[in-house]
Protein backbone atom coordinates (compact mmCIF):
# COMPACT_ATOMS: atom_id res chain seq x y z
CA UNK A 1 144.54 198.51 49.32
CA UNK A 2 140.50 198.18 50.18
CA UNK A 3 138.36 201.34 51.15
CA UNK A 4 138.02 198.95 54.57
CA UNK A 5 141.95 198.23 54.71
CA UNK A 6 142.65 202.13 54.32
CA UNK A 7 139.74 203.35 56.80
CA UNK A 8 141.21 200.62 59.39
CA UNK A 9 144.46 202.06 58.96
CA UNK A 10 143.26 205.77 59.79
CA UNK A 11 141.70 204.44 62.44
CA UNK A 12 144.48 202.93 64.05
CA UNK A 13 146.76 205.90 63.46
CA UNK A 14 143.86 208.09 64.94
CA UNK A 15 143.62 206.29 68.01
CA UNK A 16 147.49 205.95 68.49
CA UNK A 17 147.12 210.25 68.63
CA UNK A 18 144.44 209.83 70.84
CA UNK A 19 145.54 207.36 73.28
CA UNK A 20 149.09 209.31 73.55
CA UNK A 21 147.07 212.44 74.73
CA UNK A 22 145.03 210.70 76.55
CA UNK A 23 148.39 209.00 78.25
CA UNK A 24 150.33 212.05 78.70
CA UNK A 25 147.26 214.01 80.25
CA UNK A 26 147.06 210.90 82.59
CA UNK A 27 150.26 210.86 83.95
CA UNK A 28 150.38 214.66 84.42
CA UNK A 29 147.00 214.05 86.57
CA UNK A 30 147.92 211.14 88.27
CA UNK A 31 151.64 212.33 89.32
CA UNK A 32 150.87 215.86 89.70
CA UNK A 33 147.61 215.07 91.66
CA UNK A 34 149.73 212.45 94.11
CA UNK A 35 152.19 215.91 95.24
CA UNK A 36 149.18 217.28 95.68
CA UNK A 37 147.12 215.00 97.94
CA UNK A 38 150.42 214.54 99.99
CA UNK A 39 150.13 218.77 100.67
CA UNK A 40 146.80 218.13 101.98
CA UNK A 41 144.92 218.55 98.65
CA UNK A 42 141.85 217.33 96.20
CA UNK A 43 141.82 213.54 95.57
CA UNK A 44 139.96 214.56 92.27
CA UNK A 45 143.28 214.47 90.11
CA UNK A 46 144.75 211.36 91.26
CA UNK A 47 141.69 209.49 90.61
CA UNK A 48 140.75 210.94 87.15
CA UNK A 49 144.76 210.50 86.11
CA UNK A 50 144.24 206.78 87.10
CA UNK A 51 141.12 206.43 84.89
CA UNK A 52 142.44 208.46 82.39
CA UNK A 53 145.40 206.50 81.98
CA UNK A 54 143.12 203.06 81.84
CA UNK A 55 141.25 205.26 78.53
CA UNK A 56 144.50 205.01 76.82
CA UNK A 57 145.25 202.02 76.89
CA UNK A 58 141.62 201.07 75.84
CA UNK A 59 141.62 203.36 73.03
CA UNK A 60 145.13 202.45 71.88
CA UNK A 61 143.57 198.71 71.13
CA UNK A 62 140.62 200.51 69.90
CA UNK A 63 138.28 199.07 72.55
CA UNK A 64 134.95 201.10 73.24
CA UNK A 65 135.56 200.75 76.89
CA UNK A 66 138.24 203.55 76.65
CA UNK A 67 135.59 206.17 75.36
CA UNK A 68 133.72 205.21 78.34
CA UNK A 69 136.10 205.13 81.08
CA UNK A 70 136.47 208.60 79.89
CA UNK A 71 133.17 209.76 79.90
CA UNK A 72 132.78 208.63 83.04
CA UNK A 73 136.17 210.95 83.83
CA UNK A 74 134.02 213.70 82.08
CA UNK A 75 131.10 213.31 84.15
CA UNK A 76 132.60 213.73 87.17
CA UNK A 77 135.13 216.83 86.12
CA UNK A 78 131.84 218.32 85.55
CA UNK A 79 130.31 217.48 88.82
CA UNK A 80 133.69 218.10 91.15
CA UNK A 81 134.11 221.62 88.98
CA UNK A 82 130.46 222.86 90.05
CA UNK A 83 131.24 221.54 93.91
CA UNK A 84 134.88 223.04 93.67
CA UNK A 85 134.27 226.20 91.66
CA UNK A 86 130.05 227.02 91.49
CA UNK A 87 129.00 228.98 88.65
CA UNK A 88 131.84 231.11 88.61
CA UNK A 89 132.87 231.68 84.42
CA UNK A 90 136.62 231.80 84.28
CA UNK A 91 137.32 228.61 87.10
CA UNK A 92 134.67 226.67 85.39
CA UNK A 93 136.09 227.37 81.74
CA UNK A 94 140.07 226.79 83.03
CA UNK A 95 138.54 222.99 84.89
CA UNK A 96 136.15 221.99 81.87
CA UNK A 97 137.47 223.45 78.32
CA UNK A 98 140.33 220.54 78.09
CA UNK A 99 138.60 217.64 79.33
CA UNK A 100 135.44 218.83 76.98
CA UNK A 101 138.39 218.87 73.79
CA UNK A 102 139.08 215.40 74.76
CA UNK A 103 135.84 214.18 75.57
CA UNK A 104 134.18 215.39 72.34
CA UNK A 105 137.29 213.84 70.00
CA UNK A 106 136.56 210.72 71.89
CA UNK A 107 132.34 211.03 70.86
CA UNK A 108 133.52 211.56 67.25
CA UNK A 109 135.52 208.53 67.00
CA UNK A 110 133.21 206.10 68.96
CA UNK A 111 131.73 204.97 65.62
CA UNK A 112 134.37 204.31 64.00
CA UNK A 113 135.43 202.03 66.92
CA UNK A 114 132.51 200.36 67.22
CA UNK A 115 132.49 199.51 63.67
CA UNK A 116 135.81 198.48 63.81
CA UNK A 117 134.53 195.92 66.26
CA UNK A 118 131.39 195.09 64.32
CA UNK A 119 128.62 196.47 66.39
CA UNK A 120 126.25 199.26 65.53
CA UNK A 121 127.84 202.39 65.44
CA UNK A 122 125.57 204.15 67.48
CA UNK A 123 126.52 207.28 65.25
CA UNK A 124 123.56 209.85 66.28
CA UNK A 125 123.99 209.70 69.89
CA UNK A 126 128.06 209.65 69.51
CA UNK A 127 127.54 212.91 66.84
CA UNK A 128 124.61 214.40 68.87
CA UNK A 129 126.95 214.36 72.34
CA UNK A 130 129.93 215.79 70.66
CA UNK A 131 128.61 218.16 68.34
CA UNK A 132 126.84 219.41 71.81
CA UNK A 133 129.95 219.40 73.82
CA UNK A 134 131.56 221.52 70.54
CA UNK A 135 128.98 223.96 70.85
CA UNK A 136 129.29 224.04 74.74
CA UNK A 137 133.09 225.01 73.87
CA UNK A 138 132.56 227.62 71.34
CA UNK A 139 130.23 229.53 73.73
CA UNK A 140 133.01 229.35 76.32
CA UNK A 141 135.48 230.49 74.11
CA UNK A 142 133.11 233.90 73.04
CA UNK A 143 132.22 234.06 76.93
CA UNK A 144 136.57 234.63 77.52
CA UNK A 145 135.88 237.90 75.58
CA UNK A 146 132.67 238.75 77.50
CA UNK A 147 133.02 240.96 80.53
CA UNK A 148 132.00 239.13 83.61
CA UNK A 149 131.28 239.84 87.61
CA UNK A 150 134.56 240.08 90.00
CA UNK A 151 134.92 237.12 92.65
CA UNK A 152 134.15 237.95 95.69
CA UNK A 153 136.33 238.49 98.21
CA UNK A 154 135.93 236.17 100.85
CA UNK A 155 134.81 237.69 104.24
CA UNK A 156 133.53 241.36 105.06
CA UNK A 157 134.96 244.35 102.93
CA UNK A 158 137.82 246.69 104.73
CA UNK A 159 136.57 249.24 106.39
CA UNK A 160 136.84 253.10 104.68
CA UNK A 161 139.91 254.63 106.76
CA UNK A 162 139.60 258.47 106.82
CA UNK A 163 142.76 260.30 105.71
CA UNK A 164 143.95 262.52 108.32
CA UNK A 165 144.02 266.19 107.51
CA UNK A 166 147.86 266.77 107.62
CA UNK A 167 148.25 263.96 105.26
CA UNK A 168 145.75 264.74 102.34
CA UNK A 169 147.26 264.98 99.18
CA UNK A 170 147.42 267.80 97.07
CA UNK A 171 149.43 267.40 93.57
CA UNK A 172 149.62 263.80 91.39
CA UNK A 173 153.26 265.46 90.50
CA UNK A 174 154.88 262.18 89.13
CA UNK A 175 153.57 259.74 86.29
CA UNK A 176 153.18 257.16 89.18
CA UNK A 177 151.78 260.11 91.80
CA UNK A 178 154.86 260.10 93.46
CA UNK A 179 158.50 259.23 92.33
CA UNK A 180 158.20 255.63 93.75
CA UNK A 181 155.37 255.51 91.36
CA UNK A 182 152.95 254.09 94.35
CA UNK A 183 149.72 255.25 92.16
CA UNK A 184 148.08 255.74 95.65
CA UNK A 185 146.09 258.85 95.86
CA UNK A 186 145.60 259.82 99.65
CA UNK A 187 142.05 260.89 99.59
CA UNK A 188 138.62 259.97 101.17
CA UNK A 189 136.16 262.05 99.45
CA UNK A 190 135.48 259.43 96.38
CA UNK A 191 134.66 256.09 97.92
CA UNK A 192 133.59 252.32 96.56
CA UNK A 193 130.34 253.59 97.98
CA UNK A 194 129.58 256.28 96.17
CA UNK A 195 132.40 256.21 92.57
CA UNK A 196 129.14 255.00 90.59
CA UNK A 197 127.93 258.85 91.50
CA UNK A 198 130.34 260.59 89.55
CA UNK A 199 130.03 262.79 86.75
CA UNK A 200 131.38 264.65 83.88
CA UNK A 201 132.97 268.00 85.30
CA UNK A 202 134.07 269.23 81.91
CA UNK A 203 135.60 267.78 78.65
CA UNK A 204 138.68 269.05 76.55
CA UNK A 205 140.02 268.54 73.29
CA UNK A 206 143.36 269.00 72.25
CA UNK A 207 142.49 268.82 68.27
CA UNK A 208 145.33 266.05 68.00
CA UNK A 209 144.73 263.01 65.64
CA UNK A 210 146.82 260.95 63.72
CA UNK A 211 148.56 261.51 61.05
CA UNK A 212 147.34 258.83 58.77
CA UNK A 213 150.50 256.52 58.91
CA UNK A 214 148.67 254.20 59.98
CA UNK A 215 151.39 253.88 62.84
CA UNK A 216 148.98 253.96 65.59
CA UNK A 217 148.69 257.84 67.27
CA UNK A 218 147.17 256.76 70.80
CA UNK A 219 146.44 258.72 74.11
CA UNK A 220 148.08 256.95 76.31
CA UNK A 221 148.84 259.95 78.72
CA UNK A 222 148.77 259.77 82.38
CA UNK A 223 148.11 263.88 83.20
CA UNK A 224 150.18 265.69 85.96
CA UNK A 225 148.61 268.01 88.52
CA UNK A 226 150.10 270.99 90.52
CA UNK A 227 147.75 273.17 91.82
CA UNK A 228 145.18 274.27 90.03
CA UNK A 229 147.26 273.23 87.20
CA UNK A 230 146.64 270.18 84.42
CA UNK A 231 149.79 269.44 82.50
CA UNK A 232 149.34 266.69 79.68
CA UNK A 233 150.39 265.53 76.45
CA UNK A 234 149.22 264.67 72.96
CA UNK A 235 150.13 261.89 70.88
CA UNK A 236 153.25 264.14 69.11
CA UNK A 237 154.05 265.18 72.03
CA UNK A 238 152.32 268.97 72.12
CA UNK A 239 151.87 270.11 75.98
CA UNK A 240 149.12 271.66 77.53
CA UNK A 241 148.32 273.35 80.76
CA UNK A 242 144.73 273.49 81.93
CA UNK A 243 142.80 274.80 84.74
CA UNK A 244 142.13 271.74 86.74
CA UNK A 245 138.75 272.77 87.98
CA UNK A 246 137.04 274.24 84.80
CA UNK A 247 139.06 272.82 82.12
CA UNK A 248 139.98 276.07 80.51
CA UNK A 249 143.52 275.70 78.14
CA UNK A 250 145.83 278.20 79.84
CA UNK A 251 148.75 277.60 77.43
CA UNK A 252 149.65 275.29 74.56
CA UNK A 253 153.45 274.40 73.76
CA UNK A 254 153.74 273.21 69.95
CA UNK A 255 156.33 270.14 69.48
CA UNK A 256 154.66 268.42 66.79
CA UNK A 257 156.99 265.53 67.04
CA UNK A 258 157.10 262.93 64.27
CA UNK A 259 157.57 259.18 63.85
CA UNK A 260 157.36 256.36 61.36
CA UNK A 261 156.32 253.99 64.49
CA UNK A 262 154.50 255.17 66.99
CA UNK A 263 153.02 258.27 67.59
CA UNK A 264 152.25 258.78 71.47
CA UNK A 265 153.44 260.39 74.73
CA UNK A 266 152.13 258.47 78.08
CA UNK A 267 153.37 261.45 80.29
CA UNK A 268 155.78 264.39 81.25
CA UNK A 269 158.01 265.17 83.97
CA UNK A 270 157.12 268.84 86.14
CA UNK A 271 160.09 270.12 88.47
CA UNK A 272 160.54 273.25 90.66
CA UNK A 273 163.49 274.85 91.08
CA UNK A 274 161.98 277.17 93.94
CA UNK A 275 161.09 273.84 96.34
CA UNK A 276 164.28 272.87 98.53
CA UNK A 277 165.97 270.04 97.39
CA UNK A 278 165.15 266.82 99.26
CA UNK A 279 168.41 265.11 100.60
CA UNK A 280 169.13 261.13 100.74
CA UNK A 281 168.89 259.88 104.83
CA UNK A 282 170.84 256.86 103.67
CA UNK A 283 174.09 256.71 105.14
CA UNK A 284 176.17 255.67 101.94
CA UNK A 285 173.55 257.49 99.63
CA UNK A 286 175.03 260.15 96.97
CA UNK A 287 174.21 263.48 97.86
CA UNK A 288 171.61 265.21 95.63
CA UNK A 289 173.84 268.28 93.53
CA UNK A 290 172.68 271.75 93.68
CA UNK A 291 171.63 273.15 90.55
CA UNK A 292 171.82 277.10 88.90
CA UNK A 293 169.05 279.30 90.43
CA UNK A 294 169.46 282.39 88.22
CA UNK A 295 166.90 281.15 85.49
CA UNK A 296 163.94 282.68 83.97
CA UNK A 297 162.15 278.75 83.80
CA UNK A 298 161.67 278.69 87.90
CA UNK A 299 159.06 275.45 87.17
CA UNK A 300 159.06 273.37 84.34
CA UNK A 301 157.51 270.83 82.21
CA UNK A 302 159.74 268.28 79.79
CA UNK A 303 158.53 265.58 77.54
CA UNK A 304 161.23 263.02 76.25
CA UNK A 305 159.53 262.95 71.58
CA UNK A 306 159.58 259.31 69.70
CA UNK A 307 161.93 261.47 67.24
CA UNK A 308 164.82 261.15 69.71
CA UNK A 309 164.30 264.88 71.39
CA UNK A 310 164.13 265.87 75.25
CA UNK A 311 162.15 269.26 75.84
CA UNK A 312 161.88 271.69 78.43
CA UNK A 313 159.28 274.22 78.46
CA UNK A 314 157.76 276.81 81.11
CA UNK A 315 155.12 275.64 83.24
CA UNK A 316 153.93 278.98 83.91
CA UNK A 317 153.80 280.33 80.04
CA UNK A 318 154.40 276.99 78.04
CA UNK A 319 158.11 279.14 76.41
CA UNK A 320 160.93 276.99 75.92
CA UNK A 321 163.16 277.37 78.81
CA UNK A 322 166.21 278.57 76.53
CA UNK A 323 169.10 277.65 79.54
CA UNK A 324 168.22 273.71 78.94
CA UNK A 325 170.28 272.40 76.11
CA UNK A 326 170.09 274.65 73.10
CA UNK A 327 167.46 276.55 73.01
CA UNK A 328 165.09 274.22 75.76
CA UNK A 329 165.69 271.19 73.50
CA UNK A 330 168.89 268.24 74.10
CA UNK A 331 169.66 265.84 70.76
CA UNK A 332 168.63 262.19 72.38
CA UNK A 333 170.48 260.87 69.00
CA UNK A 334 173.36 262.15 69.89
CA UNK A 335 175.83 259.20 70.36
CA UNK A 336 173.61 256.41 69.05
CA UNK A 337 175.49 256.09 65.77
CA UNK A 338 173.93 255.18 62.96
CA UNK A 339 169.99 253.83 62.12
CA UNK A 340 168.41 255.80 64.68
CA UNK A 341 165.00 256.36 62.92
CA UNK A 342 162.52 254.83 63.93
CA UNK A 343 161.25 252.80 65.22
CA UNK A 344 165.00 251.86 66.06
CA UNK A 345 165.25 253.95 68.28
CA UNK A 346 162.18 255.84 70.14
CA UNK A 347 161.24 257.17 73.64
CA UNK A 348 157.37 257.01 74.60
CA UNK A 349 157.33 256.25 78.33
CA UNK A 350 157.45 259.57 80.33
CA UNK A 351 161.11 260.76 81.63
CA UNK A 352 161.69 260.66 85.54
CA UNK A 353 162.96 263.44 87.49
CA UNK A 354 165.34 261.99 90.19
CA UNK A 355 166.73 264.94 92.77
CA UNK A 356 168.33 267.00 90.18
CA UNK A 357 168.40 264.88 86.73
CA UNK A 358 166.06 264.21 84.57
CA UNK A 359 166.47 260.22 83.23
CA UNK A 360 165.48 258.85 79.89
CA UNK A 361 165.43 255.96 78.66
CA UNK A 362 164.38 253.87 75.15
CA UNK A 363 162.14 251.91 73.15
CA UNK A 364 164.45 249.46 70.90
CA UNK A 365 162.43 248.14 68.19
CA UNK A 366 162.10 244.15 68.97
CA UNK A 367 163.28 241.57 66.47
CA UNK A 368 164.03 243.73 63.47
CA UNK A 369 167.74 243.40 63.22
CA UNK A 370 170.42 242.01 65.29
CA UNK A 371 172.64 245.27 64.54
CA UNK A 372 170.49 248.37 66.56
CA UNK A 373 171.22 251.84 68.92
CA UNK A 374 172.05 250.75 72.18
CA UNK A 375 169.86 251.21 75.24
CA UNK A 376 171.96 253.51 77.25
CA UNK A 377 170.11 255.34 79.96
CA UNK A 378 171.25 259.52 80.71
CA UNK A 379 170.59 262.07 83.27
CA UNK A 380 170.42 265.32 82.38
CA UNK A 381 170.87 268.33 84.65
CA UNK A 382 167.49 269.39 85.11
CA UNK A 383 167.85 273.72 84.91
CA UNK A 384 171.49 272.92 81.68
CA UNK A 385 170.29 270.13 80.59
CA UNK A 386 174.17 269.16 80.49
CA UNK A 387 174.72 265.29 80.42
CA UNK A 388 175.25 264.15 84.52
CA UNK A 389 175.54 260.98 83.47
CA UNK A 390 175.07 257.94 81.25
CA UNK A 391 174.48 253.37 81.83
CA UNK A 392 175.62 251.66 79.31
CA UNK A 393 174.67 248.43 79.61
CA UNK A 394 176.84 246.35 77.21
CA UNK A 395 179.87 248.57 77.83
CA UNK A 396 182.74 246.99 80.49
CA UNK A 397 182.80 250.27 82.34
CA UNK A 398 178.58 251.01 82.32
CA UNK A 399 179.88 254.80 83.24
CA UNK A 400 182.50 254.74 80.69
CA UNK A 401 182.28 258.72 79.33
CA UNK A 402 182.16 258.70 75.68
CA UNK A 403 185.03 260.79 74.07
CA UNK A 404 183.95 263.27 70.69
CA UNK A 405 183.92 261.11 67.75
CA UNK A 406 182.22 258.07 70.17
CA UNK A 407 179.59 256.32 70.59
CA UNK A 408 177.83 254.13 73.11
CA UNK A 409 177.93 250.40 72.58
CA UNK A 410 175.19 248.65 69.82
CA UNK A 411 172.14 246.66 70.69
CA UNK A 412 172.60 246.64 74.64
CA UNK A 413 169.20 246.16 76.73
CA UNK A 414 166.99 248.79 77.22
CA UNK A 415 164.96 250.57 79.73
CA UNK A 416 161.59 251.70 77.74
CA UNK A 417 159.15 251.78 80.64
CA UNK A 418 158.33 254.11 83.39
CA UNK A 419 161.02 254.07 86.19
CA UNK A 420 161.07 254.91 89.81
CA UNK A 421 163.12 256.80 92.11
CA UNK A 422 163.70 257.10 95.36
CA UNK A 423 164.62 260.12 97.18
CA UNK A 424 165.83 258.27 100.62
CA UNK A 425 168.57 256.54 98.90
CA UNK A 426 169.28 258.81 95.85
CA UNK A 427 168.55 255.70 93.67
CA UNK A 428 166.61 255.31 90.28
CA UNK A 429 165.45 251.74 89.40
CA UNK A 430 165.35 251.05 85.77
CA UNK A 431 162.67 248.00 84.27
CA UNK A 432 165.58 246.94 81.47
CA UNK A 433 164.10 245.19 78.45
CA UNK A 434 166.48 242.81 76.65
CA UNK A 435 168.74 243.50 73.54
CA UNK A 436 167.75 242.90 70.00
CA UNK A 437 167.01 240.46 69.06
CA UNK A 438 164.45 239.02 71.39
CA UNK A 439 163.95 235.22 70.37
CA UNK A 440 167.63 235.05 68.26
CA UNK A 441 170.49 235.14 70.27
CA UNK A 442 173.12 233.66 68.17
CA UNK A 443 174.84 236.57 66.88
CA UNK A 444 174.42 238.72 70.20
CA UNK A 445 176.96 240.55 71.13
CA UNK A 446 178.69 239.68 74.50
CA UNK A 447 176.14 242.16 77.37
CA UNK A 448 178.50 242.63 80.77
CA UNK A 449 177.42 243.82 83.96
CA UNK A 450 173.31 244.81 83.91
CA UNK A 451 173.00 246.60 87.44
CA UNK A 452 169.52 247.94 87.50
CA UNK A 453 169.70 250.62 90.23
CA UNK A 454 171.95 253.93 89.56
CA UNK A 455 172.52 257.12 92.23
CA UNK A 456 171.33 260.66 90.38
């Protein structure tokens, strides 16, 4: 075989590749853009599909009229992105980056094709244009990691509403602010008019860093506030209580929780025993169960440790509350079976206090082996810590109660992220991740009934 006879026959190959894309982005513009023009929409699609499609066929018999029906496609994706989009970064880069990829494979092989047809090759313009539209994509492509202005919102801003007196809020009491986890703070005294004025108040540091395991210790804590109290966490899980408005450390409770994953605690959980209990209004709703009274821990703080432990401390003096579990700490391992270390098995996400249980779930480790703890889901009585109830998702009977010896069914789905609760209908709502393993289901056991909702 000649050096001609073997760069003809890369050629041809090379345009086959090209002409297919060049065919299947066609018919996705051309069909996709004829739904859309019948719903009223751009005409652009439909008539750069058409031309598109005409480019393939061109290319595919290696004719230099396919690199220029596309150029011309080029031309005007550029002009009808500027009309359609303006200057804006991330609709200009999502209407141009493709077309540019195409457009600049097509400038590269333009010599070639004209050579194949014996004419000049025109090989600095063909280079110049695509090494251009190259460089045109690499900027884009380092501009995706550069920040860049909002959009606008069309029409005048909403007007700043004033929150009534009666209804200004006092505590952020829940990881989400309040057990729906709405995040909405009612307060007017920091607007979008004046936010760029704030400033530092004070700064604290817990003196909590990682241990080295390279396992990634992060702050990823959303603080609670009660008063003139600050209750947060550090990455193993050691709770403090500050004075909201000067900062000062008004106790410290040591866990010093440990992990071969992750090291990090995004939040605790803060009831009071003292505040009346808030009842469903839902008809059919379970009623929320009393709890003891006669204990020394009257408010309290727990945080759920990656090292399978659920704590309870005092949120007036940072003591273990010695009435929850034994000796303020319940065994989250307890039932799981065997290979529970992690990062099998961990809890990171803060617990949830719904009515009178506190509810934990897990972090299953994804894709490391088919055979893995389950994901059940318990409620603990808040003031005993004694086991209200427990989901097990792969298990017939989700409330089946596990008998001594037991233990709760292997690799079910689990609920690692924040919940919610709500207090009207006595409900918690659990995010459920799915069972190991994530991509491989072949040897996954059979999962039953997944309700996501379960009365406290």
């Amino acid at each position: 075989m000649t050096e001609s006879t073997r760069t003809h026959t890369v050629l041809k190959i090379w345009c086959f590749i090209l002409a297919l894309a060049l065919l299947v982005t066609g018919l996705f513009f051309t069909v996709g853009g004829a739904k859309l023009v019948t719903l009223g929409g751009s005409w652009y699609f439909v008539i750069s599909g058409v031309f598109t499609l005409a480019s393939a066929i061109f290319i595919f018999k290696k004719k230099t009229l396919g690199v220029w029906l596309f150029s011309l496609v080029f031309v005007g994706t550029i002009i009808w992105s500027l009309l359609d989009a303006g200057w804006e970064f991330w609709p200009l880069f999502s209407r141009l980056m493709f077309p540019a990829g195409l457009f600049a494979a097509l400038m590269f092989t333009l010599p070639a094709i004209r050579r194949y047809q014996f004419q000049s090759n025109a090989s600095l313009p063909a280079f110049g244009l695509g090494a251009l539209t190259v460089l045109g994509m690499l900027i884009g492509l380092y501009q995706m990691f550069q920040p860049h202005p909002t959009v606008a919102a069309s029409g005048q801003a909403l007007p700043l509403v004033p929150v009534q007196a009666d209804q200004q809020q006092s505590n952020w009491q829940h990881y989400g602010q309040d057990s729906g986890g709405s995040r909405f703070a009612a307060l007017d005294q920091i607007t979008r008019d004046n936010v760029h004025q704030l400033k530092e108040a004070w700064r604290f540091r817990t003196g909590d860093f990682t241990t080295g395991s390279g396992n990634g210790a992060e702050d990823q804590m959303t603080p609670l506030q009660v008063g003139n109290k600050i209750f947060l966490c550090t990455p193993h899980n050691n709770i403090f209580a500050l004075e909201a408005d000067s900062g000062k450390q008004l106790w410290k409770a040591e866990v010093n929780s440990k992990s071969d994953a992750w090291e990090r605690c995004r939040g605790v959980a803060y009831f009071d025993s003292t505040q009346a209990l808030t009842q469903p209004t839902l008809a059919s709703a379970t009623p929320v169960q009393a709890v003891a009274n006669n204990t020394a821990c009257l408010r309290r703080v727990y945080t759920n440790t990656p090292d399978g432990r659920l704590i309870a401390v005092n949120a007036d003096t940072g003591e273990r509350c010695k009435d929850f579990g034994v000796d303020g700490t319940i065994d989250l391992l307890k039932g799981l079976g065997e290979g529970t270390t992690a990062p099998r098995f961990e809890v990171t996400s803060a617990p949830t206090i719904a009515g009178t249980v506190i509810v934990v779930g897990s972090r299953i480790a994804d894709n490391l082996a088919a055979d893995m703890p389950g994901g059940v889901i318990r409620a603990y009585d808040v003031i005993t810590g004694q086991l209200r109830w427990a989901f097990d998702p792969r298990n017939p009977d989700p409330n089946y109660v596990l008998k001594e010896g037991e233990t709760y069914k292997r690799s079910s789905a689990n609920s690692w992220a924040a919940m919610s609760y709500d207090p009207k209908m006595n409900t918690v709502f659990m995010p459920m991740g799915s069972s190991s393993v994530d991509v491989w289901g072949g040897n996954r056991q059979p999962l039953g009934r997944q309700p996501s909702t379960f009365g406290s």
